[in-house]
Protein backbone atom coordinates (compact mmCIF):
# COMPACT_ATOMS: atom_id res chain seq x y z
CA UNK A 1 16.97 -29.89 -16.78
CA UNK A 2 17.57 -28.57 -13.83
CA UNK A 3 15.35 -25.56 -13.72
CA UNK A 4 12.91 -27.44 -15.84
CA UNK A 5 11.80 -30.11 -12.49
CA UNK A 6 12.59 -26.19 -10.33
CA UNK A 7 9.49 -25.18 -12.54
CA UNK A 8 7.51 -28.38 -12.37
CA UNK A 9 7.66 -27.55 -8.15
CA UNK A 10 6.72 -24.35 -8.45
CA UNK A 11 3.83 -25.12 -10.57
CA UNK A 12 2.78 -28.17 -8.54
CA UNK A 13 2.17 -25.77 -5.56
CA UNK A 14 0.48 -22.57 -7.55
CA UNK A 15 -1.80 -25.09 -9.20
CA UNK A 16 -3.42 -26.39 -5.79
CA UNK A 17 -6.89 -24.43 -5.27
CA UNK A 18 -6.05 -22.01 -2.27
CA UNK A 19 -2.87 -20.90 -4.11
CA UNK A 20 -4.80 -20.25 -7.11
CA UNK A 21 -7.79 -18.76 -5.40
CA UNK A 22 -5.75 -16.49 -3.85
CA UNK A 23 -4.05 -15.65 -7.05
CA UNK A 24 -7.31 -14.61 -8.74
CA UNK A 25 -8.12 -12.71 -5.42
CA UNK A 26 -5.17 -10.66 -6.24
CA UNK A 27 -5.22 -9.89 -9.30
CA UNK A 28 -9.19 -8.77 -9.61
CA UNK A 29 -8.10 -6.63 -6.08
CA UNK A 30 -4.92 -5.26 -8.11
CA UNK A 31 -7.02 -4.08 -11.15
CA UNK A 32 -9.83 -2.81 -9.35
CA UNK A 33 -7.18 -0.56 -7.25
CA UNK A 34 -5.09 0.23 -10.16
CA UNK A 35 -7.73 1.62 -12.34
CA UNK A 36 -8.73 4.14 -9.03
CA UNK A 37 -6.85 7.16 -9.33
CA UNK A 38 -4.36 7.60 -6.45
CA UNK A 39 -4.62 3.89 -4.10
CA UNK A 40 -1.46 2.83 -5.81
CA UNK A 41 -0.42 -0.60 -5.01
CA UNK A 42 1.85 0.47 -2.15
CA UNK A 43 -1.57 1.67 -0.09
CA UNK A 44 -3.14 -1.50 -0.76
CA UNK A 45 -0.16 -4.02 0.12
CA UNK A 46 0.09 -2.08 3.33
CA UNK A 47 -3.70 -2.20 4.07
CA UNK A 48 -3.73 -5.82 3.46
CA UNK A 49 -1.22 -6.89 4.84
CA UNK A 50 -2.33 -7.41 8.27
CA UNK A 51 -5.06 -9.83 6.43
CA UNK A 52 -2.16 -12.50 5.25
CA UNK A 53 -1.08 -13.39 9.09
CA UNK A 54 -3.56 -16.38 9.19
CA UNK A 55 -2.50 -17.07 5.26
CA UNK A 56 -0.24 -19.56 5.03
CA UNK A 57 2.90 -18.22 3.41
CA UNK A 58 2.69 -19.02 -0.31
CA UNK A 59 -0.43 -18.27 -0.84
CA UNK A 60 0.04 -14.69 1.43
CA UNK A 61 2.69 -13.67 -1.41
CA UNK A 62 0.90 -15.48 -4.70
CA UNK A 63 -1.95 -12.88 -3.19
CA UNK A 64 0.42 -9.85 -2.63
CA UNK A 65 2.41 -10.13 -6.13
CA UNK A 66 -1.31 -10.56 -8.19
CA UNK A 67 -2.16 -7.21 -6.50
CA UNK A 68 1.36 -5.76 -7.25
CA UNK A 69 1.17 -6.62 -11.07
CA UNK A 70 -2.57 -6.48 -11.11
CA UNK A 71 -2.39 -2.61 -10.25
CA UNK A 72 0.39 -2.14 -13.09
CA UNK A 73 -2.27 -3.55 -15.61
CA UNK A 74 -5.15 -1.22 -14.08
CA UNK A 75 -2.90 1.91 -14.16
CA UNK A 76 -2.90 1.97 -17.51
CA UNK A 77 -6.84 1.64 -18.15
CA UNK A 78 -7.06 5.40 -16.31
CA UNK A 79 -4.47 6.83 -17.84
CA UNK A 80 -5.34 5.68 -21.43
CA UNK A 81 -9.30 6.58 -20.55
CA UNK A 82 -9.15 10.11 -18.60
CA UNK A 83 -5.54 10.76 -18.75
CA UNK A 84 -5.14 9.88 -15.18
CA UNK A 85 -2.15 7.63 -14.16
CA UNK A 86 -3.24 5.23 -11.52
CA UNK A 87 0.39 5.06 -10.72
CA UNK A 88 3.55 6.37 -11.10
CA UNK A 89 4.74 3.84 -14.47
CA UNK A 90 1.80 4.88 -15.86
CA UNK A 91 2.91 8.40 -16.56
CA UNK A 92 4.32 7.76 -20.09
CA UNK A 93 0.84 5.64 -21.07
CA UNK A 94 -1.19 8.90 -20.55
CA UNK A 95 1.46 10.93 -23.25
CA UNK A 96 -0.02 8.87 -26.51
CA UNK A 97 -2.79 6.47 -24.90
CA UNK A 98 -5.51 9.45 -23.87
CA UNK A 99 -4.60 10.67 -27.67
CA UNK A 100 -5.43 7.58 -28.78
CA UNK A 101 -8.97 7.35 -26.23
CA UNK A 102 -9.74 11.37 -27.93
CA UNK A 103 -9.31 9.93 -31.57
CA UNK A 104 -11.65 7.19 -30.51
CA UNK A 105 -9.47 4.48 -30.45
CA UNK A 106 -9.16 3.85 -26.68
CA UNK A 107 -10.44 0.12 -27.24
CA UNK A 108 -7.02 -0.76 -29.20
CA UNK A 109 -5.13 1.20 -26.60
CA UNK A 110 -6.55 -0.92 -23.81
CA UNK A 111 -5.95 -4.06 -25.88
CA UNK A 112 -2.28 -2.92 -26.74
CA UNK A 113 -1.61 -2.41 -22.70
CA UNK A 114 -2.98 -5.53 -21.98
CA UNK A 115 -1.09 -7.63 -24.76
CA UNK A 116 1.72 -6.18 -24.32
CA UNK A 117 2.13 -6.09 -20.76
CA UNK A 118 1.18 -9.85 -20.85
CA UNK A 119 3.61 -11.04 -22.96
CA UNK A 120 6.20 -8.98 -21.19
CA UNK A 121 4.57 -10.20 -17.66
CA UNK A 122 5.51 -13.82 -19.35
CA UNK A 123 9.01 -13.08 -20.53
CA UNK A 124 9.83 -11.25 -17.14
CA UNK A 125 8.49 -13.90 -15.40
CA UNK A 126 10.71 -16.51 -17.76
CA UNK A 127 13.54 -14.22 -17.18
CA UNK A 128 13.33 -14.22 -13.25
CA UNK A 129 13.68 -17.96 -13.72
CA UNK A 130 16.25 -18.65 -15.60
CA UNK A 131 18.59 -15.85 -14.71
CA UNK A 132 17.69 -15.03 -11.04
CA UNK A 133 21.32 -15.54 -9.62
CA UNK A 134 23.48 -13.99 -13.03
CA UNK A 135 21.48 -10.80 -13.04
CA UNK A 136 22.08 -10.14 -9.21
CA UNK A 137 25.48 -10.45 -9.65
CA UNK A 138 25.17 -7.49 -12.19
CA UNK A 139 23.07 -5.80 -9.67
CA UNK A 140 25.42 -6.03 -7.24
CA UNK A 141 27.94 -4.03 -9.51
CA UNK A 142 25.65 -1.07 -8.92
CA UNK A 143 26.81 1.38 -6.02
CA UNK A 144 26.22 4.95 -5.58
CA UNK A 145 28.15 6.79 -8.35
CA UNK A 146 26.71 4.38 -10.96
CA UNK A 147 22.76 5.13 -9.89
CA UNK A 148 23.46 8.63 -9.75
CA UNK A 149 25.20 8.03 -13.15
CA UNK A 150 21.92 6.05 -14.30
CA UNK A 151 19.58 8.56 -13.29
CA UNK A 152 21.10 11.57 -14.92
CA UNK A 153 21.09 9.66 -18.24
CA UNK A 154 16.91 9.17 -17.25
CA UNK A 155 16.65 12.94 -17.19
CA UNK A 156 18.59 13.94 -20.28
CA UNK A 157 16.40 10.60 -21.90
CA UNK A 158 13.24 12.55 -20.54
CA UNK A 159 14.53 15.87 -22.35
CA UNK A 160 14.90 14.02 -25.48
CA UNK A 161 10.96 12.50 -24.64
CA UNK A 162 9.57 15.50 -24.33
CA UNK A 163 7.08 17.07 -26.93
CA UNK A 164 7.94 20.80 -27.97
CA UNK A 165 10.80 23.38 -27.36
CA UNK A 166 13.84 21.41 -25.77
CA UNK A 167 14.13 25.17 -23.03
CA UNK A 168 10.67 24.48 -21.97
CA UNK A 169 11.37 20.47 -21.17
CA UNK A 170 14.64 21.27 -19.28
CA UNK A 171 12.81 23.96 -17.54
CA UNK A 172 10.10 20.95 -16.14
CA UNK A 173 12.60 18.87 -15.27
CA UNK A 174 14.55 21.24 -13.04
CA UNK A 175 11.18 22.09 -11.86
CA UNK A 176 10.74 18.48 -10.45
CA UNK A 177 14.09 18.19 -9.17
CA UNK A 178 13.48 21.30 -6.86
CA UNK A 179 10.12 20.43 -5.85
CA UNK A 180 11.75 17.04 -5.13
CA UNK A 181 13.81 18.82 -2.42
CA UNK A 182 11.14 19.47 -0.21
CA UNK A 183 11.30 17.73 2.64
CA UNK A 184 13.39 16.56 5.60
CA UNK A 185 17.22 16.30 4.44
CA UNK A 186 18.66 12.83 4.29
CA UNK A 187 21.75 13.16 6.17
CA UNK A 188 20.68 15.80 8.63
CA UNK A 189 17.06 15.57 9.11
CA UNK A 190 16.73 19.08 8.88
CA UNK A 191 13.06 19.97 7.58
CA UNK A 192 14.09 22.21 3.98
CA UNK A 193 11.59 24.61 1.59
CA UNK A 194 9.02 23.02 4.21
CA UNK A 195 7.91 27.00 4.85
CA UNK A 196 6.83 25.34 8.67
CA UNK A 197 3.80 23.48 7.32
CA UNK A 198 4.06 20.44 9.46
CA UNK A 199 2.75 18.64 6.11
CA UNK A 200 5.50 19.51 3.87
CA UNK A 201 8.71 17.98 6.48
CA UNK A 202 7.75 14.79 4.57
CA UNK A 203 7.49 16.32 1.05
CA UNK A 204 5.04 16.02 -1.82
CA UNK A 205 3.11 12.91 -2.62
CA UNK A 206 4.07 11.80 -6.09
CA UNK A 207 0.17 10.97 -6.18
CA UNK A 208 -0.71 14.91 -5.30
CA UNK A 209 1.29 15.89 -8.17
CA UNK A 210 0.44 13.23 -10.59
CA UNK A 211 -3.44 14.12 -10.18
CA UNK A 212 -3.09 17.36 -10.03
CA UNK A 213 -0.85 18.26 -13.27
CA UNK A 214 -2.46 15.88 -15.41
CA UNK A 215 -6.02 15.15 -14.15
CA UNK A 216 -7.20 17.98 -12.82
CA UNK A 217 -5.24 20.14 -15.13
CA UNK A 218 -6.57 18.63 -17.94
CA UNK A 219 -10.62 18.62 -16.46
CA UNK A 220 -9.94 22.39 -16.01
CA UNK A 221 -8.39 23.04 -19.39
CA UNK A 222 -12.09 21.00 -20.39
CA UNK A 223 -14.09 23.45 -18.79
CA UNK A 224 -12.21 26.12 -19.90
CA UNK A 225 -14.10 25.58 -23.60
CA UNK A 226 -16.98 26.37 -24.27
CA UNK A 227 -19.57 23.92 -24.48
CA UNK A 228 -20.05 23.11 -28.15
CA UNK A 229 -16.25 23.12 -28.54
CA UNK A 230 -15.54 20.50 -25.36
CA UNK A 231 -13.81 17.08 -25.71
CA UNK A 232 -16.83 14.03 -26.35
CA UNK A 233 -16.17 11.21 -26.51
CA UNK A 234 -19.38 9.25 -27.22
CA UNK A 235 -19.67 9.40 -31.01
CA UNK A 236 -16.20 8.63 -32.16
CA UNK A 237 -15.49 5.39 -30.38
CA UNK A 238 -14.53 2.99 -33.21
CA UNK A 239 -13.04 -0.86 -32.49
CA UNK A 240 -12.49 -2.68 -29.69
CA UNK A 241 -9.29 -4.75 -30.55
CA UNK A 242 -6.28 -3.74 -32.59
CA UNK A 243 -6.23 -4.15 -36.64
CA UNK A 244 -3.70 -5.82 -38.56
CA UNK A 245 -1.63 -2.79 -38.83
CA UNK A 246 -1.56 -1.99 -35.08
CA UNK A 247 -0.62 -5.51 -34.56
CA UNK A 248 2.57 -4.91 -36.76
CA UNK A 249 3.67 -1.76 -35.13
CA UNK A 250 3.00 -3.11 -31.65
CA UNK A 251 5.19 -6.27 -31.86
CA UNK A 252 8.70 -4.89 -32.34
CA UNK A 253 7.96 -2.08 -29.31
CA UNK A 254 6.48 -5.04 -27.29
CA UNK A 255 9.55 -6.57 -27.72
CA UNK A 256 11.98 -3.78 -27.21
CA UNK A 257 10.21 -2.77 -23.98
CA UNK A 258 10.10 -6.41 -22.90
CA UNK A 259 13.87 -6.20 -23.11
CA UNK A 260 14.36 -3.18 -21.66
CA UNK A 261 11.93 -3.25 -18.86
CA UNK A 262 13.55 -6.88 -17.47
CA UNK A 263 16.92 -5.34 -17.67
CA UNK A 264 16.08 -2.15 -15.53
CA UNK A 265 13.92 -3.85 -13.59
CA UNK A 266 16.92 -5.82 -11.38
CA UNK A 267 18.21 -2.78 -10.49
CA UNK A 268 17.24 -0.87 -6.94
CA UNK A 269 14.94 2.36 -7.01
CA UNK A 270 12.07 2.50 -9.31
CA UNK A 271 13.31 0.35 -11.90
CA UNK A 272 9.73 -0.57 -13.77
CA UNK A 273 9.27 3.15 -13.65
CA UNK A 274 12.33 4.25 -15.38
CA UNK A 275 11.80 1.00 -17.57
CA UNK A 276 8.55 3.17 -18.81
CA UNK A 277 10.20 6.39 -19.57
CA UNK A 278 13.31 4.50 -21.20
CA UNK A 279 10.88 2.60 -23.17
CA UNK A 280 9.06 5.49 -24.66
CA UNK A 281 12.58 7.38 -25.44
CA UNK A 282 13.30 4.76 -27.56
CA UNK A 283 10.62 3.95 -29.35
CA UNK A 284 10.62 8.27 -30.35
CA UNK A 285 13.74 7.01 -31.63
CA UNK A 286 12.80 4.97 -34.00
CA UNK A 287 11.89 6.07 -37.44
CA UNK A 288 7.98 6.70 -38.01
CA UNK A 289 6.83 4.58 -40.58
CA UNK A 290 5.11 6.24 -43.67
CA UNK A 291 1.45 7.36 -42.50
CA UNK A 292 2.27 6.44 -39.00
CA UNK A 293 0.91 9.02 -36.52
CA UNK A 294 3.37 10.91 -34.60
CA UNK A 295 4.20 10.21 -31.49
CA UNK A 296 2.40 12.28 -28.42
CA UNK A 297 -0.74 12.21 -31.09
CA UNK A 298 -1.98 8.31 -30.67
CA UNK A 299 0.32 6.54 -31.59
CA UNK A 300 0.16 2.73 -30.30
CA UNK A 301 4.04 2.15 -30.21
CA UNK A 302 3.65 4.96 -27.22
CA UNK A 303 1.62 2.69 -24.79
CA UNK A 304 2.61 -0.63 -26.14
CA UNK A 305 6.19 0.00 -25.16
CA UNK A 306 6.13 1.68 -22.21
CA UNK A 307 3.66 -1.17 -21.09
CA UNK A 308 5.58 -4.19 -21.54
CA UNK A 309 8.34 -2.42 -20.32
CA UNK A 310 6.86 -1.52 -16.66
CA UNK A 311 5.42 -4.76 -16.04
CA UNK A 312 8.46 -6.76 -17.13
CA UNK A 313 9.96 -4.40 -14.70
CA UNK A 314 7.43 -5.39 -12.51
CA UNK A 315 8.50 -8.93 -12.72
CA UNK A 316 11.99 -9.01 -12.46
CA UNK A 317 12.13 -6.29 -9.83
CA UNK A 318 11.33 -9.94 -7.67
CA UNK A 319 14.87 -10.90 -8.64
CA UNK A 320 16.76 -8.69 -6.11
CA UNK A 321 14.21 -9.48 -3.21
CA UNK A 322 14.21 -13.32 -3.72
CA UNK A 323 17.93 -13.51 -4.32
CA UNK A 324 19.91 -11.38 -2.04
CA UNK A 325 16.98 -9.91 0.27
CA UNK A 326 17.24 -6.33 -1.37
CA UNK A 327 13.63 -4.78 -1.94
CA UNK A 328 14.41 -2.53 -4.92
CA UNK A 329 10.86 -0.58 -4.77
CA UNK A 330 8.21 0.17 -1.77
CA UNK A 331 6.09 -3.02 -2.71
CA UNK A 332 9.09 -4.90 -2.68
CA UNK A 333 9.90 -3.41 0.82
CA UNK A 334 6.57 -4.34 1.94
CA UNK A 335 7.28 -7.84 0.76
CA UNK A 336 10.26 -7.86 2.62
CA UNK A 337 7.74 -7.41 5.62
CA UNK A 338 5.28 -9.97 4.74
CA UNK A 339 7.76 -12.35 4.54
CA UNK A 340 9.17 -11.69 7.65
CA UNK A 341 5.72 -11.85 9.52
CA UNK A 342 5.66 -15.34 8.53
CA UNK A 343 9.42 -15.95 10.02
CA UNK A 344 11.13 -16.34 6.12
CA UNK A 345 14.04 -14.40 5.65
CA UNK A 346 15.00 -12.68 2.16
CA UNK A 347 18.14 -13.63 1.06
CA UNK A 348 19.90 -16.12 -1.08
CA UNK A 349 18.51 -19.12 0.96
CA UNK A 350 15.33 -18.95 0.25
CA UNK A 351 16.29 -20.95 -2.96
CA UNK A 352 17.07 -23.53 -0.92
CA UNK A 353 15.72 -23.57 2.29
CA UNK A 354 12.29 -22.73 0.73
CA UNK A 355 12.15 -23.86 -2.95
CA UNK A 356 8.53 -24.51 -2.73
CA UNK A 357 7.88 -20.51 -1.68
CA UNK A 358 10.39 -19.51 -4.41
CA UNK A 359 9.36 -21.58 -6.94
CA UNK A 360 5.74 -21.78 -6.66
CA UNK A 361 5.53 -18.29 -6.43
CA UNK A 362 7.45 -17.60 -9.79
CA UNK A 363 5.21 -19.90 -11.45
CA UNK A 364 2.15 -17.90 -9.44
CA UNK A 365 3.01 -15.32 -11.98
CA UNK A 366 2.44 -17.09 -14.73
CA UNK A 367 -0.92 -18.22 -14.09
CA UNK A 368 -1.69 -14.55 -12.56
CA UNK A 369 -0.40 -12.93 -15.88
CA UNK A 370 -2.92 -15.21 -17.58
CA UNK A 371 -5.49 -14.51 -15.68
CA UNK A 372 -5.52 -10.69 -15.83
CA UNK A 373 -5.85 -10.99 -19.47
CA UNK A 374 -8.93 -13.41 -19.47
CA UNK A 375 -10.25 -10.62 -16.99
CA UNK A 376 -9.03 -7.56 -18.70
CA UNK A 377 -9.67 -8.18 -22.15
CA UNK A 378 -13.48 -8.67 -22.07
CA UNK A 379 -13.58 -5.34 -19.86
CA UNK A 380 -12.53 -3.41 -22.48
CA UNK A 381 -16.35 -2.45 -24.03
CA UNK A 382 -17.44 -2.06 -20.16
CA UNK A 383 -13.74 0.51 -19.54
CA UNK A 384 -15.10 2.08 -22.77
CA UNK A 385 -18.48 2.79 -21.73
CA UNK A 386 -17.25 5.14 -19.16
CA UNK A 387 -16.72 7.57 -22.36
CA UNK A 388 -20.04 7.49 -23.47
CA UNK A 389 -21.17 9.22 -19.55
CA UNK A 390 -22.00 13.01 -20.28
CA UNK A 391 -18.82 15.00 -19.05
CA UNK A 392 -20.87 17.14 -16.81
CA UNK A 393 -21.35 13.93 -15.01
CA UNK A 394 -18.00 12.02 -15.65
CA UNK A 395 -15.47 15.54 -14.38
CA UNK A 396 -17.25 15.45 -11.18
CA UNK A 397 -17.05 11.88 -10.15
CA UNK A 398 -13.22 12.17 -11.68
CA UNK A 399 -12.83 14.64 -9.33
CA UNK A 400 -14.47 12.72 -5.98
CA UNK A 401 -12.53 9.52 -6.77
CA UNK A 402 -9.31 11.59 -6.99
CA UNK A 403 -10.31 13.81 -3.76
CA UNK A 404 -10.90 10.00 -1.89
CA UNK A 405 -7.96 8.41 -3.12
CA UNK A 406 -5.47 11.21 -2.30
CA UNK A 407 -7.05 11.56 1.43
CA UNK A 408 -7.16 7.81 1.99
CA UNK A 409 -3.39 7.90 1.26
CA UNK A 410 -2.16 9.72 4.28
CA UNK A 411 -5.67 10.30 6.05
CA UNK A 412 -5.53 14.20 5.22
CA UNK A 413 -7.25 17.40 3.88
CA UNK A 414 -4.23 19.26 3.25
CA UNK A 415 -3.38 16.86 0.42
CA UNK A 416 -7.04 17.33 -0.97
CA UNK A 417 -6.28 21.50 -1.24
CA UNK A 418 -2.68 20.82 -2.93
CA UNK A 419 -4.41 18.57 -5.85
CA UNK A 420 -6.15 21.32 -6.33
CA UNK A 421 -3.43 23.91 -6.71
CA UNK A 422 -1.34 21.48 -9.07
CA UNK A 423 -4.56 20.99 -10.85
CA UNK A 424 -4.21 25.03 -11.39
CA UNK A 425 -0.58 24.33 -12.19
CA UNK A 426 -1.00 21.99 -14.93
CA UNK A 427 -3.66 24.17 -16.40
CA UNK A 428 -1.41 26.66 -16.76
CA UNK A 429 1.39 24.04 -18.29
CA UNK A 430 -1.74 23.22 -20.69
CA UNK A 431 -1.86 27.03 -21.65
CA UNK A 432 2.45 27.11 -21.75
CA UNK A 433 2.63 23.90 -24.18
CA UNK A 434 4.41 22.83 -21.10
CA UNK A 435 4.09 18.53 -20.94
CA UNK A 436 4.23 17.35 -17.57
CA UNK A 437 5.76 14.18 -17.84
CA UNK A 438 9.37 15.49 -17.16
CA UNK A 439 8.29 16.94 -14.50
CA UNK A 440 7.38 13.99 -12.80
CA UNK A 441 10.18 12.54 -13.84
CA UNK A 442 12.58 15.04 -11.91
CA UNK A 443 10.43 14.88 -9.26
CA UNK A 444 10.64 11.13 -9.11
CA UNK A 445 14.33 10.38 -9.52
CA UNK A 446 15.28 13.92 -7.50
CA UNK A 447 15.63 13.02 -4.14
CA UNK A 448 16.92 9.06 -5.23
CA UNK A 449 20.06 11.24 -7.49
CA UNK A 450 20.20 13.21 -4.47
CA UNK A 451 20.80 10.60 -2.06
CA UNK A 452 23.48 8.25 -4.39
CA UNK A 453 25.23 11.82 -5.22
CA UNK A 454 25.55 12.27 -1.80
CA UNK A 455 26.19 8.82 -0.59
CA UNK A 456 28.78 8.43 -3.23
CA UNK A 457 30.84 11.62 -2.16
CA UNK A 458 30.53 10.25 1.33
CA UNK A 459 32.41 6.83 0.46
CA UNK A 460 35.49 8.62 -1.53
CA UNK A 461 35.53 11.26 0.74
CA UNK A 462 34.69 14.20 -1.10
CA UNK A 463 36.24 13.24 -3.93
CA UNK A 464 34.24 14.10 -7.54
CA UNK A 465 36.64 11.97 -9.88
CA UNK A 466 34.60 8.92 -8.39
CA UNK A 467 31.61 9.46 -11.02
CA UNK A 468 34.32 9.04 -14.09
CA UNK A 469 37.05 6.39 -12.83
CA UNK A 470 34.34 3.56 -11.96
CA UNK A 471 33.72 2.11 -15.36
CA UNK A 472 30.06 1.75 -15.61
CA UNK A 473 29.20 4.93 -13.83
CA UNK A 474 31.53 6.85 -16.58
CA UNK A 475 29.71 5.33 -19.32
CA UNK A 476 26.72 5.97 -18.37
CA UNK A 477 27.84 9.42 -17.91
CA UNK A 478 29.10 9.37 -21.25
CA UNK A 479 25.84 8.17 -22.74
CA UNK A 480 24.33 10.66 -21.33
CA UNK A 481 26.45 13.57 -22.45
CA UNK A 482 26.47 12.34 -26.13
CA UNK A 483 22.53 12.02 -26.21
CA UNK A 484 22.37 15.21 -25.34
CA UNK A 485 25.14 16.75 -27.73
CA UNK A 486 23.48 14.72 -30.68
CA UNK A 487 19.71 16.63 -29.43
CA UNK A 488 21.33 19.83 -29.41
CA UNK A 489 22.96 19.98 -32.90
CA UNK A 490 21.15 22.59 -34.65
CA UNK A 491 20.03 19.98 -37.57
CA UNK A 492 18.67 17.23 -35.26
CA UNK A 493 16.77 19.85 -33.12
CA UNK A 494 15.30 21.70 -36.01
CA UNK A 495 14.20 18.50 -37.09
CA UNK A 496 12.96 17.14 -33.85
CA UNK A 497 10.54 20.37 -33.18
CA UNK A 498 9.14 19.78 -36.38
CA UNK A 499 8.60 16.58 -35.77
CA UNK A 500 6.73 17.75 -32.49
CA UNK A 501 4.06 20.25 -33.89
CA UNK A 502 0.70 19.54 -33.88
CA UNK A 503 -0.99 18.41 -36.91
C-alpha cells in the first residue's frame, strides 16, 4: 500500500505541465543526440547542465534522465542503420542489427529496439520502485575483488560472443586491454605508452575507437568494392514493423535482457553496458530455433536483447544514486552534480527529506519511456529513408557527422586524425575476420579491472588469496573459469565455429 500512495506522489508531480514539458524536452533532445554518432549522453548532460540552474529541481532532473534514456533509445537507430554505435551499449546492437538493415529488414530492427527497450525501460523503472533499498544492500556487498571478479567473467563472456576462431577473439580482447593502458597511471599519475603526445596522458576516447573500428572501417571496406558489387540499400527494404514470427522470438530475449539488464544495472561501473554484452552472450546461448538465422547474420534476438537489457540498465543504474549517493556511471556522476547545484544531497535521505524529487522523478520515467515510443515508432519510415540516399552521398556526410562529433567532444583535431587511423585499423580487422566488439570490450572494462585489481591488493596488503576467499568474488571467478573450459572442449568449439561461418 505503501509504495502504491509513494507512486500516486510521484505521479501527481510528473503529471503537472512544466514537469512534463520538460520531460518531452528531454527525451526528443536525448534521441536527436543519441542517433549522432559520437555526442554521447555524457557531452550533452555536461553541456546542459549549466541551463537547469534557473530550473526548479524536479523538473532539472525529469529533463536530465529523458536525455539520459532518450540517447540509449537513439544509439541504437545508428548502429542498426550504418553500423555506427551512438554510444558505448550500443556496441552489441551493431553485431546483428546492421545485418538485419543489409538484408533489408532494418524497419523490424528499429521496432524490436524500441519495443524492447520500452518494456524493459517500464520494468526497470517498476523495479527501481519497488526494490530501491533491497538491491543497494546487494550493491553494497560489491568491493574490489568482486568487480575485478565480475569483469573477468565479462571478458571470457565476450570470448564466448565473439563470431569466428576463439585465437583471433582472445587476441582483440587483449588488444583492448593494452590499448586501455594508455594513459596516466591511477596510483602514480605517471603518464604510460603516452609516447609524449600531450593528447595521449589522458588515453583514448572510447568514442575515437568506436567510430573508427566500426564506422569508418566499415565505409572503407565499402569503397574498397567495386561499384556494381557495393552494399545498397534502396531496393531491398521490406516492412516496417515486426511479423508474427519476430514477435515470438523477440519476447523471451526481451524478457531475459529485461532481467538481466536491471540486475547489472545496480552495480557501479558501466553496468547497462555490460548488461548489453551479457545479454547478447546469452541469448548465443540459447538454441537456434529451426530456420532461425544465425546469430551475427540478422538475427532479431541479437538487438532485442541487448536492448532491453541496456536500458533496464539504464533505469536501475538510478538505484545506487538515489539511495546511497553512489553515481555508478558518468551520467550518474553528472547527476550527482546537478543535484548538488540545486543544494540536494544524494544519499539515503532523499527518500525522505525529498519524496516529491524521488518519487516524481521515478514516475518521470514512466511517462518519458512512453513518450519515446509514441516519438520513435512513427520515425521508423523517416530513419529508413536515410538508406534509400545514394552512398556516394550518405559515406561522406557519415564521415562529417563523425569528424564533428568526435572534435566537439574534447574541442580537438588530434582526435579527428586518430578516427581516421582506427578507421584503417578496423579495415584491416574487416580483411582479418577480426570482429571488433571484444575489442571494445577490453578496452572498456581495462582500466575499471585495472583499478579494482589494484585497489583490492591494496586493502589485503598484497595478498592474492583475496580474489578466492570472499565468496562472491570466487564464484564469479569460478563461473568464469568453467565457461571457458566448457568453450574450449574440442566438441563444443568444433561445433561453435561451425556455427559461426558465413552462410
Amino acid at each position: 500500500m505503501e509504495l502504491i500512495a509513494n507512486l500516486s506522489l510521484g505521479f501527481s508531480v510528473a503529471f503537472t505541465p512544466i514537469n512534463l514539458l520538460y520531460a518531452f524536452i528531454g527525451c526528443v533532445l536525448g534521441t536527436l543526440i543519441g542517433v549522432l554518432p559520437g555526442i554521447g549522453p555524457v557531452a550533452t548532460i555536461a553541456m546542459l547542465l549549466p541551463a537547469t540552474y534557473a530550473l526548479p529541481p524536479v523538473s532539472a532532473l525529469i529533463m536530465l534522465a529523458g536525455i539520459y534514456y532518450g540517447a540509449q533509445y537513439g544509439g541504437s537507430t545508428t548502429a542498426i542503420l550504418v553500423n555506427l554505435p551512438g554510444e558505448s551499449s550500443s556496441v552489441v546492437t551493431c553485431i546483428d542489427g546492421y545485418q538485419m538493415a543489409r538484408k533489408g529488414r532494418a524497419g523490424p530492427a528499429l521496432a524490436a529496439a524500441g519495443i524492447g527497450s520500452f518494456f524493459a525501460g517500464c520494468v526497470g523503472t517498476l523495479i527501481l520502485a519497488a526494490f530501491a533499498p533491497p538491491l543497494t544492500e546487494l550493491a553494497f556487498k560489491f568491493g574490489p575483488a568482486e568487480y575485478f571478479a565480475l569483469m573477468v567473467l565479462g571478458l571470457i563472456g565476450a570470448v564466448v560472443l565473439a563470431s569466428g576462431s576463439l585465437l583471433k577473439a582472445i587476441a582483440m580482447i587483449v588488444l583492448g586491454l593494452l590499448m586501455g593502458l594508455v594513459g596516466t597511471d591511477v596510483n602514480s599519475g605517471v603518464a604510460r605508452f603516452s609516447f609524449d603526445i600531450p593528447e595521449l596522458t589522458d588515453g583514448i576516447g572510447f568514442v575515437v575507437v568506436a567510430m573508427g573500428v566500426f564506422g569508418y572501417g566499415e565505409i572503407i571496406s565499402n569503397l574498397a568494392q567495386p561499384e556494381d558489387e557495393r552494399e545498397v540499400f534502396t531496393a531491398k527494404v521490406t516492412g516496417l514493423f515486426p511479423t508474427k514470427q519476430d514477435f515470438k522470438d523477440m519476447a523471451p530475449a526481451m524478457l531475459r535482457g529485461t532481467f538481466l539488464g536491471s540486475a547489472l544495472g545496480i552495480l557501479p561501473g558501466g553496468g547497462a553496458l555490460l548488461a548489453a554484452f551479457a545479454a547478447y552472450a546469452l541469448e548465443k546461448k540459447m538454441k537456434l530455433k529451426p530456420g532461425e538465422v544465425p546469430f551475427g547474420q540478422g538475427n532479431i534476438r541479437g538487438v532485442a536483447g541487448p536492448e532491453s537489457a541496456n536500458n533496464a540498465g539504464a533505469q536501475t543504474s538510478f538505484i545506487p544514486l538515489l539511495t546511497l549517493g553512489i553515481p555508478p556511471n558518468a551520467v550518474m556522476a553528472l547527476m550527482v552534480g546537478a543535484m548538488t547545484i540545486h543544494n540536494i544531497q544524494p544519499g539515503p535521505q532523499v527518500m525522505t527529506s525529498n519524496p516529491e524529487l524521488f518519487w516524481g522523478l521515478i514516475a518521470s520515467m514512466w511517462i518519458g519511456n512512453a513518450m519515446l515510443i509514441i516519438l520513435n515508432l512513427p520515425l521508423i519510415g523517416m530513419w529508413i529513408k536515410l538508406l534509400t540516399v545514394p552512398y556516394r552521398y550518405l559515406f561522406p556526410s557519415i564521415v562529417l557527422f563523425c569528424a564533428i562529433g568526435v572534435y566537439s567532444t574534447n574541442n580537438n583535431t588530434f582526435d579527428v586524425w586518430t578516427v581516421g587511423i582506427f578507421g584503417v585499423i578496423g579495415y584491416i580487422f574487416v580483411k582479418l575476420g577480426a570482429e571488433p566488439a571484444p575489442l571494445l570490450l577490453g578496452f572498456i572494462l581495462g582500466p575499471m579491472m585495472e583499478e579494482n585489481l589494484r585497489r583490492a591488493l591494496l586493502l589485503s596488503r598484497g595478498d592474492w588469496s583475496v580474489f578466492v576467499t570472499r565468496p562472491l568474488s570466487a564464484g564469479l571467478l569460478a563461473a568464469g573459469a568453467l565457461l571457458l573450459a566448457i568453450v574450449l572442449l574440442p566438441s563444443i568449439k568444433n561445433k561453435r565455429e561451425e556455427a559461426f561461418v558465413e552462410e
